[in-house]
N, C-alpha and C. Protein backbone atom coordinates (compact mmCIF):
# COMPACT_ATOMS: atom_id res chain seq x y z
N UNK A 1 85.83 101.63 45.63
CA UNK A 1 85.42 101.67 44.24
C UNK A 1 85.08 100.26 43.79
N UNK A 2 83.85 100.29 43.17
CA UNK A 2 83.69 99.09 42.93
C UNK A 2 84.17 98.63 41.38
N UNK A 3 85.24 97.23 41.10
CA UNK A 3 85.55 97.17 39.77
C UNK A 3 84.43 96.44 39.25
N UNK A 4 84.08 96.87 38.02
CA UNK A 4 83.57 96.14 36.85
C UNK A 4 83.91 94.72 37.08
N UNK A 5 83.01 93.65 36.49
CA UNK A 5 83.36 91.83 36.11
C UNK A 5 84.00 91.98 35.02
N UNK A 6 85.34 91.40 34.83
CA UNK A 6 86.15 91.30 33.29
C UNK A 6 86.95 92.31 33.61
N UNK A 7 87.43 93.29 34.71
CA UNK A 7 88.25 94.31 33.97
C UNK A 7 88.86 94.36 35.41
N UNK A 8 90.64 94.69 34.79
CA UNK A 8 91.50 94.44 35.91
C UNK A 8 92.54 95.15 35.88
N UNK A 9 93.63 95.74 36.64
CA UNK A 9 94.44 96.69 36.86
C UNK A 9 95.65 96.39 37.89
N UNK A 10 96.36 96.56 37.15
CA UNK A 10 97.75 95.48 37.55
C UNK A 10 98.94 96.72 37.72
N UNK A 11 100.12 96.98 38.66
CA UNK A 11 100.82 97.96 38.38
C UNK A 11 102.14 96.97 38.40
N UNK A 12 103.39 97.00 37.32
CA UNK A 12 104.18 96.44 37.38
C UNK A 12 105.78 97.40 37.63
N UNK A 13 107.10 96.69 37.36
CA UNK A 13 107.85 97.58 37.74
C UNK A 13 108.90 97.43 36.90
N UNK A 14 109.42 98.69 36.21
CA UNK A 14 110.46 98.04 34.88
C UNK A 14 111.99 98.54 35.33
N UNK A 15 112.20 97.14 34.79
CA UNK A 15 113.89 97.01 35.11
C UNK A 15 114.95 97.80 34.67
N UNK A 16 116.00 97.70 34.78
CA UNK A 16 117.18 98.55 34.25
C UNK A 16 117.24 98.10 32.80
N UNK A 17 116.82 97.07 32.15
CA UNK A 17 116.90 96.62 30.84
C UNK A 17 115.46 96.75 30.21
N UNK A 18 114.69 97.43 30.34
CA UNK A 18 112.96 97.86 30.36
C UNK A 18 112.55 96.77 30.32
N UNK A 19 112.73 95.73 31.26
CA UNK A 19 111.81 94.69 31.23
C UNK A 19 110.75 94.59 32.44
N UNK A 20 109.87 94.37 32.21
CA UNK A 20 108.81 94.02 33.43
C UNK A 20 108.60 92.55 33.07
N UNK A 21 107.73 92.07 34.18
CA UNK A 21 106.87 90.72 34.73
C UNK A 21 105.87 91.12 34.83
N UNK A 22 105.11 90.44 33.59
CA UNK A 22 103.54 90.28 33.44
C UNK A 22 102.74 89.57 34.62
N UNK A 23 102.06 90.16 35.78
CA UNK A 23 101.25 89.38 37.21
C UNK A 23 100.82 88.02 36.33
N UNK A 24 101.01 87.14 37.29
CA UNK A 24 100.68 86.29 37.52
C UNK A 24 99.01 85.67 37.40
N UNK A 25 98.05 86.77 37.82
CA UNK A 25 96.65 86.44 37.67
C UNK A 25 96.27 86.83 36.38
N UNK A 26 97.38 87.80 35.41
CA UNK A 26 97.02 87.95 34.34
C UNK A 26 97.89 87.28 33.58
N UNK A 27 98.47 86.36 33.77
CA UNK A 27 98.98 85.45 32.40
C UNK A 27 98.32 84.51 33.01
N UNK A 28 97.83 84.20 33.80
CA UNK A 28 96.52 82.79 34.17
C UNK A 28 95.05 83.25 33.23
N UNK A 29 94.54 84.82 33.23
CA UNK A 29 93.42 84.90 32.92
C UNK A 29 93.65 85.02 31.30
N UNK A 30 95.04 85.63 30.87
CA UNK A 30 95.10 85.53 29.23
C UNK A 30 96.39 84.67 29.28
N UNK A 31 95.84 83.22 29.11
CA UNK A 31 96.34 82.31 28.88
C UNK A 31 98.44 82.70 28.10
N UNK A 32 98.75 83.28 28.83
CA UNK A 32 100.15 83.75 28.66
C UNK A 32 100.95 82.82 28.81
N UNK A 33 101.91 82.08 28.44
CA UNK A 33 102.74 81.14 28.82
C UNK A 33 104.44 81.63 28.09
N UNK A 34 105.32 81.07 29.14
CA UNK A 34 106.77 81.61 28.68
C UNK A 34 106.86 80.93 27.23
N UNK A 35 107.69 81.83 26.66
CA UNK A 35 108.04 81.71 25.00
C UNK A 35 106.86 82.45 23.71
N UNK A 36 105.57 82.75 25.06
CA UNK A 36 104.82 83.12 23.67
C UNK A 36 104.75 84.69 23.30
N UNK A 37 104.44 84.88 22.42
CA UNK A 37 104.96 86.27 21.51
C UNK A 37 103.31 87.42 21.91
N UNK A 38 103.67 87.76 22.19
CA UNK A 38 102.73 89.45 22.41
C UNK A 38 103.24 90.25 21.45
N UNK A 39 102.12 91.19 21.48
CA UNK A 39 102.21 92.00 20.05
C UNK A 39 101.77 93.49 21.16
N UNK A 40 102.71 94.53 21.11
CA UNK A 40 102.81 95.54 21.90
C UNK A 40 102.06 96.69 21.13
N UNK A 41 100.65 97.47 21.80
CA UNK A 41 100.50 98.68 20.24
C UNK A 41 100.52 99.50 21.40
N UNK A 42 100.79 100.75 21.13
CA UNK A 42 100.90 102.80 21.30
C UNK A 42 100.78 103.62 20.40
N UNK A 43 100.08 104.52 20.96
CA UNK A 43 99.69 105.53 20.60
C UNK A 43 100.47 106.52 21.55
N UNK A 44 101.11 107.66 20.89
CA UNK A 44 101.37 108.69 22.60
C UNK A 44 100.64 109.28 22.86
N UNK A 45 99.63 109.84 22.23
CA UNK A 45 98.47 110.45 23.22
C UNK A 45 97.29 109.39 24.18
N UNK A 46 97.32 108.06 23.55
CA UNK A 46 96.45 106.65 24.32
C UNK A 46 97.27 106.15 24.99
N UNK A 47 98.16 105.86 24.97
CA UNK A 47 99.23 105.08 25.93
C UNK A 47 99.75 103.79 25.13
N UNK A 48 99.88 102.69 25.84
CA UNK A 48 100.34 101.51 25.40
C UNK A 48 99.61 100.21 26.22
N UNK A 49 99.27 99.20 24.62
CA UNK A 49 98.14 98.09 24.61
C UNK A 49 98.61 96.58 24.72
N UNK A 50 98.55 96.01 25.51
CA UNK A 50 99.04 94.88 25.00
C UNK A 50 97.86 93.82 25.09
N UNK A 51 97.37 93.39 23.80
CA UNK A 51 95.80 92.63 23.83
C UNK A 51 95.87 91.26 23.91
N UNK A 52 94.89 90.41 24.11
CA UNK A 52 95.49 89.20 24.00
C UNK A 52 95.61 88.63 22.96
N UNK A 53 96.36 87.65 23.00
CA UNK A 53 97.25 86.81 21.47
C UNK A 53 96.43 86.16 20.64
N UNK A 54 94.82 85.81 21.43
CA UNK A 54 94.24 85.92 20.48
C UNK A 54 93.55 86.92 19.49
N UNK A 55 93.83 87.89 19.73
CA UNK A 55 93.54 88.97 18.87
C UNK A 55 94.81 89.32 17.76
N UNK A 56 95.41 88.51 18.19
CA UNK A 56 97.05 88.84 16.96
C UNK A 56 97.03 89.43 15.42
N UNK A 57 96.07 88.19 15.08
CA UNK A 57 95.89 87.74 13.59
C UNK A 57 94.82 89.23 13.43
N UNK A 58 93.25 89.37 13.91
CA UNK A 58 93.01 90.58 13.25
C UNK A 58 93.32 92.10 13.72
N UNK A 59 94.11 92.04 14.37
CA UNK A 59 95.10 93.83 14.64
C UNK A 59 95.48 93.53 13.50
N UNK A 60 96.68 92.45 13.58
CA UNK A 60 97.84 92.59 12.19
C UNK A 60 97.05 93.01 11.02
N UNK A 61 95.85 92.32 10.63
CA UNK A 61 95.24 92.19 9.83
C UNK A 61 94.43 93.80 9.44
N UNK A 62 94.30 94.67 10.71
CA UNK A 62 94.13 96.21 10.77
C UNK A 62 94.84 96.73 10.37
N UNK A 63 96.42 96.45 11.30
CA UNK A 63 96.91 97.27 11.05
C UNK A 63 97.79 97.75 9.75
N UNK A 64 97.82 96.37 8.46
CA UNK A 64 98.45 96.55 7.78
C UNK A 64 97.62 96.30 6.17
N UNK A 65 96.65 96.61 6.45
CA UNK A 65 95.29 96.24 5.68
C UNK A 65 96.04 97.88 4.43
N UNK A 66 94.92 97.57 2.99
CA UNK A 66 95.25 98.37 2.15
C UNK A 66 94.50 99.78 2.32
N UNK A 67 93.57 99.30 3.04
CA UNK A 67 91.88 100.39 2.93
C UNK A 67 92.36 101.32 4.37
């Protein structure tokens, strides 16, 4: 199968305390570094998003908007 340029698929493995480890080629490609804050979104019928941190400010800005 050939992947798309930009798009990537990572399988991780969660701990007894639900923690996983974000791969390595993807906290290099979204500039991830220890201490910084991710913003987790789900849906249960979509699954669960985690976008990059630069997108923080306009989710928040979606998701808690008046309109």
């Amino acid at each position: 199968m050939k992947v798309p340029k930009g798009k990537y698929a990572w399988t991780v493995t969660v701990g007894e305390k639900g923690q996983f480890v974000i791969p390595k080629q993807a906290r290099e490609i979204f500039d991830i570094h220890p201490g910084d804050t991710l913003i987790l979104l789900a849906d249960e019928k979509k699954g669960i998003a985690i976008p990059p941190k630069s997108s923080f400010a306009r989710y928040m800005e979606q998701i808690f908007s008046d309109t």
